[in-house]
C-alpha atoms as a PDB file:
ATOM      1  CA  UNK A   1      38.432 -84.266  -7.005  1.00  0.00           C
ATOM      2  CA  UNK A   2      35.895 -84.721  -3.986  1.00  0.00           C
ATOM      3  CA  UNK A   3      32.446 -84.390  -4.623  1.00  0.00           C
ATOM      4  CA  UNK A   4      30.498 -80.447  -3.973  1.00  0.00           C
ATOM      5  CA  UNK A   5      27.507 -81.401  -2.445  1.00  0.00           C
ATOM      6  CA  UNK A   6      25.032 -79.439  -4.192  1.00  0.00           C
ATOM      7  CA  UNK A   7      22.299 -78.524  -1.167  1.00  0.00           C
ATOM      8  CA  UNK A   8      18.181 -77.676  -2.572  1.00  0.00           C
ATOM      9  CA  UNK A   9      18.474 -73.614  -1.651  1.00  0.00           C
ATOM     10  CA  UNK A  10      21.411 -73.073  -3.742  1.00  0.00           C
ATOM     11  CA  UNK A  11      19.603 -74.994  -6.777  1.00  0.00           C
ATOM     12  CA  UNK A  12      16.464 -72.830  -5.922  1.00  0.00           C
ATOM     13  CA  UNK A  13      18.798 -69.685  -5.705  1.00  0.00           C
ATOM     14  CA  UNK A  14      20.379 -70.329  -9.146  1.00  0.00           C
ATOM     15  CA  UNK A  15      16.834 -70.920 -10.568  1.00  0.00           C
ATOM     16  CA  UNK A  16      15.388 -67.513  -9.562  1.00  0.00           C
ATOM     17  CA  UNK A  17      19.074 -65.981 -10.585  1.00  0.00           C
ATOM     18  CA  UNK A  18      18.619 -67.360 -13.874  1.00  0.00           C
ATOM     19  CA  UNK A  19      14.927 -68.537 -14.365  1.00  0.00           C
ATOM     20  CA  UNK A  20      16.175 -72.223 -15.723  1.00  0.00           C
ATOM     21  CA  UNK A  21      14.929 -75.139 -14.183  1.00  0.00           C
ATOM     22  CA  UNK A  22      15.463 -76.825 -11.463  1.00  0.00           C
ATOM     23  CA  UNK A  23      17.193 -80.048 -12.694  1.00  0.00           C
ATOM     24  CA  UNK A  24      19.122 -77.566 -14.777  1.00  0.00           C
ATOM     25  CA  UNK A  25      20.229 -75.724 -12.330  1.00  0.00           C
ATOM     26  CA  UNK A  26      21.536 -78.560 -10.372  1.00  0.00           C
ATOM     27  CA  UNK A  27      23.148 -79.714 -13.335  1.00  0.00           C
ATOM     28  CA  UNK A  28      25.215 -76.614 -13.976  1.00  0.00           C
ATOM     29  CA  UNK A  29      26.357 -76.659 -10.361  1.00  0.00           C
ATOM     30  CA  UNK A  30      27.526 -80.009 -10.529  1.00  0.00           C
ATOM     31  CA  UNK A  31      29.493 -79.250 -13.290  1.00  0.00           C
ATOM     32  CA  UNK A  32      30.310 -76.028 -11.374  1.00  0.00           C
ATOM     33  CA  UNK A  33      31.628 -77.983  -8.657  1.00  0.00           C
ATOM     34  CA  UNK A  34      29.211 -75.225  -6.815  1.00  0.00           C
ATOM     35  CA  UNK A  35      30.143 -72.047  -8.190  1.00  0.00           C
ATOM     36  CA  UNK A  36      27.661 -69.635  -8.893  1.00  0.00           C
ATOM     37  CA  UNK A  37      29.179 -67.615 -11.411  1.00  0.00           C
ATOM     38  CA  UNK A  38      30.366 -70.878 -13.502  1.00  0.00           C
ATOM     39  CA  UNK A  39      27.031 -72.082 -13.081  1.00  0.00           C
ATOM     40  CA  UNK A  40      25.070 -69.212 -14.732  1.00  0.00           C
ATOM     41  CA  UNK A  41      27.890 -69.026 -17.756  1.00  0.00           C
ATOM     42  CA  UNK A  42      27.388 -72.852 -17.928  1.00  0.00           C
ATOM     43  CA  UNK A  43      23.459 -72.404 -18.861  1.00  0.00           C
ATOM     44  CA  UNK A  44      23.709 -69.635 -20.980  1.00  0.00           C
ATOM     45  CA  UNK A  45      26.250 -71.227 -22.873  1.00  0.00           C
ATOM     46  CA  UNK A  46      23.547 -73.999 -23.007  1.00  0.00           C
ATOM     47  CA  UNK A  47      20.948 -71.420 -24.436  1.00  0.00           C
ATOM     48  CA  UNK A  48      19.404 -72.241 -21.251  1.00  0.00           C
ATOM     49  CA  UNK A  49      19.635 -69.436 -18.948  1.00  0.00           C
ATOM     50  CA  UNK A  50      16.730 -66.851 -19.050  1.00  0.00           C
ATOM     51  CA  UNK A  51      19.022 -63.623 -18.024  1.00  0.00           C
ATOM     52  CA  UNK A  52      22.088 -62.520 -17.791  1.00  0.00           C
ATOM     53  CA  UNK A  53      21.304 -59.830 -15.666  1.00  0.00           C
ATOM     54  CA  UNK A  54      22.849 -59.174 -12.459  1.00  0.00           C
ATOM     55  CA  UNK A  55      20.573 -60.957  -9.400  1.00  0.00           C
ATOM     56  CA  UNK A  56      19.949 -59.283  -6.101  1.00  0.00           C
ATOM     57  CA  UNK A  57      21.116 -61.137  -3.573  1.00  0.00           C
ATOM     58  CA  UNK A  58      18.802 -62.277  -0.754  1.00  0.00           C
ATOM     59  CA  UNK A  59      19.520 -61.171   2.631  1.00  0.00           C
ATOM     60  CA  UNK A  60      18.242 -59.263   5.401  1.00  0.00           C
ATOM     61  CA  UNK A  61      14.949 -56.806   5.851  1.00  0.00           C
ATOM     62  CA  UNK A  62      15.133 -53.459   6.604  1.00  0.00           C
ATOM     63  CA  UNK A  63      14.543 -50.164   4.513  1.00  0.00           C
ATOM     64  CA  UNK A  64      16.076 -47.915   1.576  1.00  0.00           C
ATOM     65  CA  UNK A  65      15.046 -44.545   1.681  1.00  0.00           C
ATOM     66  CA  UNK A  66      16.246 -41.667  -0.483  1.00  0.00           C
ATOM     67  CA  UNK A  67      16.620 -37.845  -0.392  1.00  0.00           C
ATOM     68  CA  UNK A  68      17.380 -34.750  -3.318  1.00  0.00           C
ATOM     69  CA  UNK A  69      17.608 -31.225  -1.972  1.00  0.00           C
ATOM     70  CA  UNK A  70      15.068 -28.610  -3.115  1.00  0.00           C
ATOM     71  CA  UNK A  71      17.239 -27.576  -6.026  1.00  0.00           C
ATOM     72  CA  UNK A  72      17.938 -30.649  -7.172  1.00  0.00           C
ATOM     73  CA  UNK A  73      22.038 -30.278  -6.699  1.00  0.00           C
ATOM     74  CA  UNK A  74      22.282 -33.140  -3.989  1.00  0.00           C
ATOM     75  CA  UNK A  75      21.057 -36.446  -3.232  1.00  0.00           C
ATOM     76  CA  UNK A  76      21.246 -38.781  -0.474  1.00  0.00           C
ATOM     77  CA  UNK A  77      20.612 -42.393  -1.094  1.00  0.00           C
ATOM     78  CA  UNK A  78      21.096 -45.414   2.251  1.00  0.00           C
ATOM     79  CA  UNK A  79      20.118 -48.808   3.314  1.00  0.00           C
ATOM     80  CA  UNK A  80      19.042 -49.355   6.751  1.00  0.00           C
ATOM     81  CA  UNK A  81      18.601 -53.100   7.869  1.00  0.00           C
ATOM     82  CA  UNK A  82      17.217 -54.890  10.731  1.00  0.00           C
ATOM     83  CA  UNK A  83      16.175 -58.928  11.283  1.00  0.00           C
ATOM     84  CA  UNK A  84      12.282 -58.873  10.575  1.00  0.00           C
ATOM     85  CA  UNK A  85       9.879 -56.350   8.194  1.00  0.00           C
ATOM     86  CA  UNK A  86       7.441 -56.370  11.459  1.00  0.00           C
ATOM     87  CA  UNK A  87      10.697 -53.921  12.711  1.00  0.00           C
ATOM     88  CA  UNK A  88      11.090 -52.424   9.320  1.00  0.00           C
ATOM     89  CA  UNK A  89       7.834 -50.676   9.503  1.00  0.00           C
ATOM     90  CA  UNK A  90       8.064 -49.970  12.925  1.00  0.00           C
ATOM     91  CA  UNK A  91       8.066 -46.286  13.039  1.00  0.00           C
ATOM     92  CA  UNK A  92      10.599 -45.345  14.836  1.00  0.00           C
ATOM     93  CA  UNK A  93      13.167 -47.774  12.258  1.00  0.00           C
ATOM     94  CA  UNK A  94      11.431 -45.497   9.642  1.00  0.00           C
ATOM     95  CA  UNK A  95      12.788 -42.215  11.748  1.00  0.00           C
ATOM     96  CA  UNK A  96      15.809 -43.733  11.934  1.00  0.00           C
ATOM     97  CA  UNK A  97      16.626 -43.533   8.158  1.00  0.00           C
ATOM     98  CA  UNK A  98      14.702 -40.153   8.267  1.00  0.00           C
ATOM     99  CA  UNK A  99      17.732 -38.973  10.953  1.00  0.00           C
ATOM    100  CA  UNK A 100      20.452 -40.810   9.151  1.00  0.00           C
ATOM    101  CA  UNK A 101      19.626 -38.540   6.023  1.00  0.00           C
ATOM    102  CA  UNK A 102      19.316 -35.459   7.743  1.00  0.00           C
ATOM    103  CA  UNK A 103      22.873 -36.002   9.505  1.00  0.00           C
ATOM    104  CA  UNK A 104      24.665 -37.054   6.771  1.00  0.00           C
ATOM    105  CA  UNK A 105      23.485 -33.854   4.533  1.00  0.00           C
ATOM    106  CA  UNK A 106      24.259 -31.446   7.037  1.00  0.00           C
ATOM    107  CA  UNK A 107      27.893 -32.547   7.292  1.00  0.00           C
ATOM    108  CA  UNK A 108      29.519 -32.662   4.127  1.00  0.00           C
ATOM    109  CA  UNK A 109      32.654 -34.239   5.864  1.00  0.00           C
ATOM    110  CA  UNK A 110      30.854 -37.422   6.338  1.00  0.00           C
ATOM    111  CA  UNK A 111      31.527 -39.893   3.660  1.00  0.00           C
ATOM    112  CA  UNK A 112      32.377 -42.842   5.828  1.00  0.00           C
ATOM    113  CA  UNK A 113      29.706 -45.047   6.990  1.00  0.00           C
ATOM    114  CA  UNK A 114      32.101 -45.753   9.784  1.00  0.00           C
ATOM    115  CA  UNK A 115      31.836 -42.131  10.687  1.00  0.00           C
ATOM    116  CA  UNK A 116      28.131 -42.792  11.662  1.00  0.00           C
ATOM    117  CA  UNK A 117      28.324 -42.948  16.077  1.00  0.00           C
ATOM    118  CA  UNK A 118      26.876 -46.404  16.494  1.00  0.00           C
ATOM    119  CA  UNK A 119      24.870 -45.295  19.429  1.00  0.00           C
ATOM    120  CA  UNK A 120      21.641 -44.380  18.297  1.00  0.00           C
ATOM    121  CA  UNK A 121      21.667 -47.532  16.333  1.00  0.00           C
ATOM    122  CA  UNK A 122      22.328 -49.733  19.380  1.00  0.00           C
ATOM    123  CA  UNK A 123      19.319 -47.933  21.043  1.00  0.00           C
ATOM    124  CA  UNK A 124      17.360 -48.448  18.566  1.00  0.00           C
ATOM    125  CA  UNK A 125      18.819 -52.196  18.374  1.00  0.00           C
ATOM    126  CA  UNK A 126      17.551 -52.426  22.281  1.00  0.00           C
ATOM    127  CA  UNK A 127      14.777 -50.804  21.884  1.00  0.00           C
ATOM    128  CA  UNK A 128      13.365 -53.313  19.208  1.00  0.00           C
ATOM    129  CA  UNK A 129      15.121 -56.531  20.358  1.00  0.00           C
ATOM    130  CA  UNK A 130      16.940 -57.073  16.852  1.00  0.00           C
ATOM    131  CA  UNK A 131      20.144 -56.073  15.159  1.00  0.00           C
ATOM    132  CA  UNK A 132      20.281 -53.153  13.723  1.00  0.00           C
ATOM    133  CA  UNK A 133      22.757 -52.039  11.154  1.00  0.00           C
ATOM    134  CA  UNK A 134      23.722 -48.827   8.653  1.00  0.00           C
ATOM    135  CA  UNK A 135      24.437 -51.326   5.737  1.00  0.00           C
ATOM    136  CA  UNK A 136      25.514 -48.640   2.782  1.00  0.00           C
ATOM    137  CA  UNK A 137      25.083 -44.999   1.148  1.00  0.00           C
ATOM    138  CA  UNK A 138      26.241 -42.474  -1.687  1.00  0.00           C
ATOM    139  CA  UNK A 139      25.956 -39.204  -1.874  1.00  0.00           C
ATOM    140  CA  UNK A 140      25.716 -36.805  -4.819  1.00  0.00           C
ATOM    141  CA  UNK A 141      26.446 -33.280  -5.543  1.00  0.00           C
ATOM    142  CA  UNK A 142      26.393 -32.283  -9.137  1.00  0.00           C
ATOM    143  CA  UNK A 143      29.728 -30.433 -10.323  1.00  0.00           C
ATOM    144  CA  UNK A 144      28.719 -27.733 -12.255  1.00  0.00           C
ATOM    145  CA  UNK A 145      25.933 -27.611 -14.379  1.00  0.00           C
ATOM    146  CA  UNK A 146      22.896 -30.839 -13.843  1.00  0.00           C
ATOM    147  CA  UNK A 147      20.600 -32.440 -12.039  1.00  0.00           C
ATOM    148  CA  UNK A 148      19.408 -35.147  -9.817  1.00  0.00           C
ATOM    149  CA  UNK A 149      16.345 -37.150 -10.424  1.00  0.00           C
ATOM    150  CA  UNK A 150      15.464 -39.749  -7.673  1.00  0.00           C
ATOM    151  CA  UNK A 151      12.878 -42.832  -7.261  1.00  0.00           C
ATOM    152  CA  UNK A 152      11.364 -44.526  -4.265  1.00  0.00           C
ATOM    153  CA  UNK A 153       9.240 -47.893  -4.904  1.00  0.00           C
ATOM    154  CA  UNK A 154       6.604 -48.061  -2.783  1.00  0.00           C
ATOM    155  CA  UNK A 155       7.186 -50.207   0.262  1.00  0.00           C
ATOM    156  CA  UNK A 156      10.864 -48.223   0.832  1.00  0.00           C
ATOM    157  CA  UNK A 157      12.899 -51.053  -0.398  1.00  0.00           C
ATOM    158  CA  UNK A 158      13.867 -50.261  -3.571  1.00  0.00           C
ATOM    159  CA  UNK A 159      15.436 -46.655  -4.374  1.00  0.00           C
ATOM    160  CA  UNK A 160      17.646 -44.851  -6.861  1.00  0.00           C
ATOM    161  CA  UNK A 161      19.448 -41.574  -7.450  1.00  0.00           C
ATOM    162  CA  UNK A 162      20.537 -40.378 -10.933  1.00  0.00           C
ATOM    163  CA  UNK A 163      22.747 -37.898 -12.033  1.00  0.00           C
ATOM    164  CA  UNK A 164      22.709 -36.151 -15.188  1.00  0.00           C
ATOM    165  CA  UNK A 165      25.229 -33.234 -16.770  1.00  0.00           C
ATOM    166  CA  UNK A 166      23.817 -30.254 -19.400  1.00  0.00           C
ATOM    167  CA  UNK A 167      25.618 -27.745 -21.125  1.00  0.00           C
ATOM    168  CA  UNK A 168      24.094 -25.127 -19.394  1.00  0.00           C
ATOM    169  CA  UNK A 169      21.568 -23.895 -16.397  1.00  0.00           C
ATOM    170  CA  UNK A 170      18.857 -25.890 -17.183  1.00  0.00           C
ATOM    171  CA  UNK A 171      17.701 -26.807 -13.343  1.00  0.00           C
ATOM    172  CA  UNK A 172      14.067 -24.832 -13.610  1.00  0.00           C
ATOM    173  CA  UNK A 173      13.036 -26.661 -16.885  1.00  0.00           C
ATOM    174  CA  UNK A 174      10.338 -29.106 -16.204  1.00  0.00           C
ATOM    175  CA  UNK A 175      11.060 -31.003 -18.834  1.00  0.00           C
ATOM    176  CA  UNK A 176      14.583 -31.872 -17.158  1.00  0.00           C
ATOM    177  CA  UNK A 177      12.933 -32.572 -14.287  1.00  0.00           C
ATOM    178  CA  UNK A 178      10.494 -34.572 -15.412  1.00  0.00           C
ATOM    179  CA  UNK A 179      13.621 -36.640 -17.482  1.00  0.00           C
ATOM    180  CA  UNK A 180      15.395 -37.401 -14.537  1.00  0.00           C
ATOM    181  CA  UNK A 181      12.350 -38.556 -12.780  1.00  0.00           C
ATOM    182  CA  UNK A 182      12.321 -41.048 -15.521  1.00  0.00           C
ATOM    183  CA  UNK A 183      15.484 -41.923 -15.340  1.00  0.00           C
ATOM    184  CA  UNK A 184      15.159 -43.072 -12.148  1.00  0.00           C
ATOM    185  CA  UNK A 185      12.593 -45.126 -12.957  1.00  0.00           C
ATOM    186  CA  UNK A 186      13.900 -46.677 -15.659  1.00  0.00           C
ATOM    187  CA  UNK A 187      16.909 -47.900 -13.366  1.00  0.00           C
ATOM    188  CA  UNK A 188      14.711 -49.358 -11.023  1.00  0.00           C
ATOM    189  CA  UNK A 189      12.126 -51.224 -13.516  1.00  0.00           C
ATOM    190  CA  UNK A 190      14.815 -52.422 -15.745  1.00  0.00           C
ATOM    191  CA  UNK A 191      18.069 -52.504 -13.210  1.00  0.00           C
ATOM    192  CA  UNK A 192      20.775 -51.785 -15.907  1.00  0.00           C
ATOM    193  CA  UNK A 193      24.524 -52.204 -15.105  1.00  0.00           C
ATOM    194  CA  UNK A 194      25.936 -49.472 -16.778  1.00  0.00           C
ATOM    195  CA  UNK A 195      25.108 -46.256 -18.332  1.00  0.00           C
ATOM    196  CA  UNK A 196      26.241 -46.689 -21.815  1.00  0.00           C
ATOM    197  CA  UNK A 197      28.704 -48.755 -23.844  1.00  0.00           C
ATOM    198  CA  UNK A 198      31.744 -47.291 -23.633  1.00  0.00           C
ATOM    199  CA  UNK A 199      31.387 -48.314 -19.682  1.00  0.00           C
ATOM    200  CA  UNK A 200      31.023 -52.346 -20.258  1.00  0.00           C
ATOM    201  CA  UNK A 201      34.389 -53.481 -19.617  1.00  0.00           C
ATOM    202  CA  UNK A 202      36.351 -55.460 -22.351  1.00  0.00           C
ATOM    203  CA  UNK A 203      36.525 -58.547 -20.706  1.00  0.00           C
ATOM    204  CA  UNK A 204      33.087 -58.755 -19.829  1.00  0.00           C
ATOM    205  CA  UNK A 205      32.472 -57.689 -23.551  1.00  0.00           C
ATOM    206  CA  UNK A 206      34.771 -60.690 -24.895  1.00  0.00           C
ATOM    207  CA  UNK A 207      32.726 -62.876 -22.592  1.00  0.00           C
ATOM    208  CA  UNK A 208      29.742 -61.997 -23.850  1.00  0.00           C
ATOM    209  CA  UNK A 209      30.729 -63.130 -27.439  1.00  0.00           C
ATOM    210  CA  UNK A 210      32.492 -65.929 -26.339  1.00  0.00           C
ATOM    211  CA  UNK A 211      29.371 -67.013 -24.861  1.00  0.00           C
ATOM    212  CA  UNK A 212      27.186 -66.425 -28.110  1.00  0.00           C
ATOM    213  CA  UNK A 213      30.282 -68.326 -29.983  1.00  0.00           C
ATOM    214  CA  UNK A 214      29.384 -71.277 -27.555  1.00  0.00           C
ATOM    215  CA  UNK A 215      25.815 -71.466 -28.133  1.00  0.00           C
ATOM    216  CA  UNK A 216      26.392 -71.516 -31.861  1.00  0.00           C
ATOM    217  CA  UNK A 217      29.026 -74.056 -31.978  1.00  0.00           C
ATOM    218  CA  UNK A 218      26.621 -76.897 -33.657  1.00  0.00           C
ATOM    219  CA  UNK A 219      26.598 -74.805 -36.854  1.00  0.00           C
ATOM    220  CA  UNK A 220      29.782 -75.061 -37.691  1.00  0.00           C
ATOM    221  CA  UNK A 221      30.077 -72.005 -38.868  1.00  0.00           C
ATOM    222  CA  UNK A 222      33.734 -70.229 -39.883  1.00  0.00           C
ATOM    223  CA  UNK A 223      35.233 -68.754 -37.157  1.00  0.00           C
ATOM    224  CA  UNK A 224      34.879 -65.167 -39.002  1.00  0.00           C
ATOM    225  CA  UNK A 225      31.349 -66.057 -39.116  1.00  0.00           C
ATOM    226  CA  UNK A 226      30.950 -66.475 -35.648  1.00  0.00           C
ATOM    227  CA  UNK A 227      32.764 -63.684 -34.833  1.00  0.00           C
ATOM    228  CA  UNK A 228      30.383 -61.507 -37.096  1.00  0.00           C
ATOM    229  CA  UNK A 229      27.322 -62.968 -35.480  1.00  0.00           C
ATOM    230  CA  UNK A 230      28.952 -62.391 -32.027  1.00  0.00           C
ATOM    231  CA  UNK A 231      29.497 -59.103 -32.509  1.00  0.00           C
ATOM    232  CA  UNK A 232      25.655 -58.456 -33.978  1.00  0.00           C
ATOM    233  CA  UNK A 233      24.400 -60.105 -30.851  1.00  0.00           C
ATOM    234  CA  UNK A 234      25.986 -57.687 -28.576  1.00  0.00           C
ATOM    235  CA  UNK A 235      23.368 -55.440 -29.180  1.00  0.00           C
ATOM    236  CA  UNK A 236      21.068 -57.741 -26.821  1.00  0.00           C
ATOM    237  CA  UNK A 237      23.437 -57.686 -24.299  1.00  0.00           C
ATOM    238  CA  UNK A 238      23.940 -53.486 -24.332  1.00  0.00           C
ATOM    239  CA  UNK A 239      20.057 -53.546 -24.546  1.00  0.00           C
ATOM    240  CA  UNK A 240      19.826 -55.437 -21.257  1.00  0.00           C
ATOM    241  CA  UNK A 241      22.512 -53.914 -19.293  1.00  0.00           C
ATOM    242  CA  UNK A 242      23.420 -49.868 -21.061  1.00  0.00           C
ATOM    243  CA  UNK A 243      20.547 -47.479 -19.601  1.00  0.00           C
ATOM    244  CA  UNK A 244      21.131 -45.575 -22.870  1.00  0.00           C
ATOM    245  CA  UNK A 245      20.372 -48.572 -24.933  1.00  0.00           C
ATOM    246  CA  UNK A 246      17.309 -49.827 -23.057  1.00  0.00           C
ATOM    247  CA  UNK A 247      13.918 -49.704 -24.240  1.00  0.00           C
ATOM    248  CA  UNK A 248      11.892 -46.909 -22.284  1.00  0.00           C
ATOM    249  CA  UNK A 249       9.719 -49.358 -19.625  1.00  0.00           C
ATOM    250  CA  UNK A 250       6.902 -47.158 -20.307  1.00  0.00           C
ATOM    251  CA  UNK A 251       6.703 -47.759 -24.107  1.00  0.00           C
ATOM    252  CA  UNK A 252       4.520 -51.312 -24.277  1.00  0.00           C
ATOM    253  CA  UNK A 253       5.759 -51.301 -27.783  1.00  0.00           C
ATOM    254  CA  UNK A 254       9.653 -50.881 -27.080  1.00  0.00           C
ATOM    255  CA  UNK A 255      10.257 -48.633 -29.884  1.00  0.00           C
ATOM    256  CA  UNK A 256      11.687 -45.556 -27.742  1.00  0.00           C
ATOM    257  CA  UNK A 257      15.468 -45.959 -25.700  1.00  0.00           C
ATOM    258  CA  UNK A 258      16.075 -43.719 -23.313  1.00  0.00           C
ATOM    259  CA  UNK A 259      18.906 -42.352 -25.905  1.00  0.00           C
ATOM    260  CA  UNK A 260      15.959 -41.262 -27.786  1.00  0.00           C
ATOM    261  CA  UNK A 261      14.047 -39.956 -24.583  1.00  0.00           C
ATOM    262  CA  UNK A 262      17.271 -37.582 -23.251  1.00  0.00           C
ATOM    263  CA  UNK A 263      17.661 -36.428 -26.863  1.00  0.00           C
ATOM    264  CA  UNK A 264      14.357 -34.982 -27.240  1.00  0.00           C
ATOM    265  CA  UNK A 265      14.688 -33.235 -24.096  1.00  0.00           C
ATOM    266  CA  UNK A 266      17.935 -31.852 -25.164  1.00  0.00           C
ATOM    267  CA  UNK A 267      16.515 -30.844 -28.319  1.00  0.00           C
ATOM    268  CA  UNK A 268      13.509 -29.090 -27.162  1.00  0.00           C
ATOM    269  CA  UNK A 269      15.620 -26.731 -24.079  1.00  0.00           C
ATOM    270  CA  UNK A 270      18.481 -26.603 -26.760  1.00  0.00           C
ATOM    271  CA  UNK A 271      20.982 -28.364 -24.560  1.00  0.00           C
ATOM    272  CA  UNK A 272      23.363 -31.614 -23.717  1.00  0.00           C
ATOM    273  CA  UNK A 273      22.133 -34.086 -21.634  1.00  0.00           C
ATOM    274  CA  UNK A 274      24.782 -36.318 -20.424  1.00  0.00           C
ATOM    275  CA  UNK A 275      23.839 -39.343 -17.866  1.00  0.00           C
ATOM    276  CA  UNK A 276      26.624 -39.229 -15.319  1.00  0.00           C
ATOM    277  CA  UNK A 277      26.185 -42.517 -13.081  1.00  0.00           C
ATOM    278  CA  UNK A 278      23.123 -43.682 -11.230  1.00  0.00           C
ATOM    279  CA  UNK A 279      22.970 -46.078  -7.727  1.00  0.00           C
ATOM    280  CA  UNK A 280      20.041 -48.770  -7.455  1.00  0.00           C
ATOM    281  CA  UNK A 281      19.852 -49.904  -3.519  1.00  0.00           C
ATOM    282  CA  UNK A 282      17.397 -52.704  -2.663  1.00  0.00           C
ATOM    283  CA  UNK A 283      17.182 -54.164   0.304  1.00  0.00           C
ATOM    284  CA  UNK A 284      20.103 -57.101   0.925  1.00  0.00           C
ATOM    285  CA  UNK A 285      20.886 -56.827  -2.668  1.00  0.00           C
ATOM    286  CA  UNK A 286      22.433 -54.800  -5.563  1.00  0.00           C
END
């Protein structure tokens, strides 16, 4: 088998993906023959990888911007990117994504991004001497009864849009509206995968315990055993990646999910709350 040539940014790329070291990292690609993916299972099989957490990828500049109508029934979220953040700022990139918004909520037929005209994104390309490009966005418009709670990190490049269900007309309550505000939040502090449980699928389950198995295989333990203690330390793995099962980011202690956080809510405007989905954009990345 000829030899991967393992080159100092992707060892530096797998060390901020994972938060091992650099030798480390170099070693798991080697025995990766380069891949990325093998390469983080390879150090947290080791015990060695910090997170197993999805990484944003590292690419462009540019802008995320995000928009909910005044009754809180649609949402608009995009990525605009260009070469530099000089451009980025410049204002009229910023009134770009401004326009880009405003067109796509005014025509509900649009749901293409190759439906956008390229023109005013070639003048604007022109105009500002780098490439500019519509990269991505989702829109949202709540079926029946809900809401939509948004989030925009200062800077503009880091957004989200969350949608949640109730039982019943609940839009006016404050106390929804203050929930999915949180929501929001929560998604972009602590950048979870999936809403709850019952969405992680079962192979990415069974490779989460075959994992733990791994790391425990110097104890020689009975394979019932290890399935037992597999299973237990699922639990870290739906904490990291199920909003539901997160801790609240703005509890130092940890002590509150956001299960626990929707359910008081529900209890006090006597209705179900039901998380729906939720998009995270950041610039070049997930």
């Amino acid at each position: 088998m000829p030899t991967v040539e393992i080159k100092a940014q992707d060892v530096q790329k797998l060390r901020q993906m994972t938060g091992a070291g650099l030798m480390d990292c170099k070693k798991a690609l080697v025995e990766a023959a380069g891949n990325f993916d093998k390469a983080v299972q390879y150090l947290r099989e080791q015990g060695i990888a910090k997170s197993s957490k999805r990484a944003d990828k590292v690419a462009g500049e540019g802008l995320i911007d995000v928009w909910v109508s005044d009754d809180g029934k649609q949402g608009i979220l995009i990525e605009l990117n260009c070469e530099t953040d000089f451009v980025a700022r410049n204002e009229d990139f910023v009134k770009m994504g401004k326009d880009l918004i405003n067109k796509i909520s005014s025509d509900p037929k649009l749901t293409d991004i190759k439906q956008i005209p390229l023109e005013p994104l070639q003048a604007l390309s022109s105009k500002t001497g780098e490439k500019v490009e519509f990269n991505r966005f989702v829109r949202y418009k709540v079926a029946g009864e809900g809401l939509i709670g948004k989030y925009l990190h200062p800077g503009s490049k880091l957004a989200v849009l969350v949608e949640v269900q109730t039982s019943k007309n609940a839009a006016n309550s404050n106390d929804l509206k203050d929930l999915v505000k949180e929501l929001a939040l929560q998604v972009a502090g602590a950048n979870p995968a999936y809403v709850s449980q019952k969405d992680v699928p079962g192979d990415i389950i069974q490779r989460e315990k075959d994992i733990f198995k791994k790391q425990m295989e110097a104890e020689k333990k009975s394979p019932e055993i290890l399935e037992k203690i597999a299973t237990g330390k699922l639990k870290q793995y739906y904490e990291a990646n199920c909003l539901l099962d997160q801790p609240y980011v703005r509890d130092a202690a940890g002590k509150t999910k956001i299960q626990d956080l929707i359910n008081t809510v529900a209890k006090k405007e006597n209705v179900e709350i039901n998380v729906v989905r939720f998009d995270r954009y950041r610039v070049g990345g997930a």
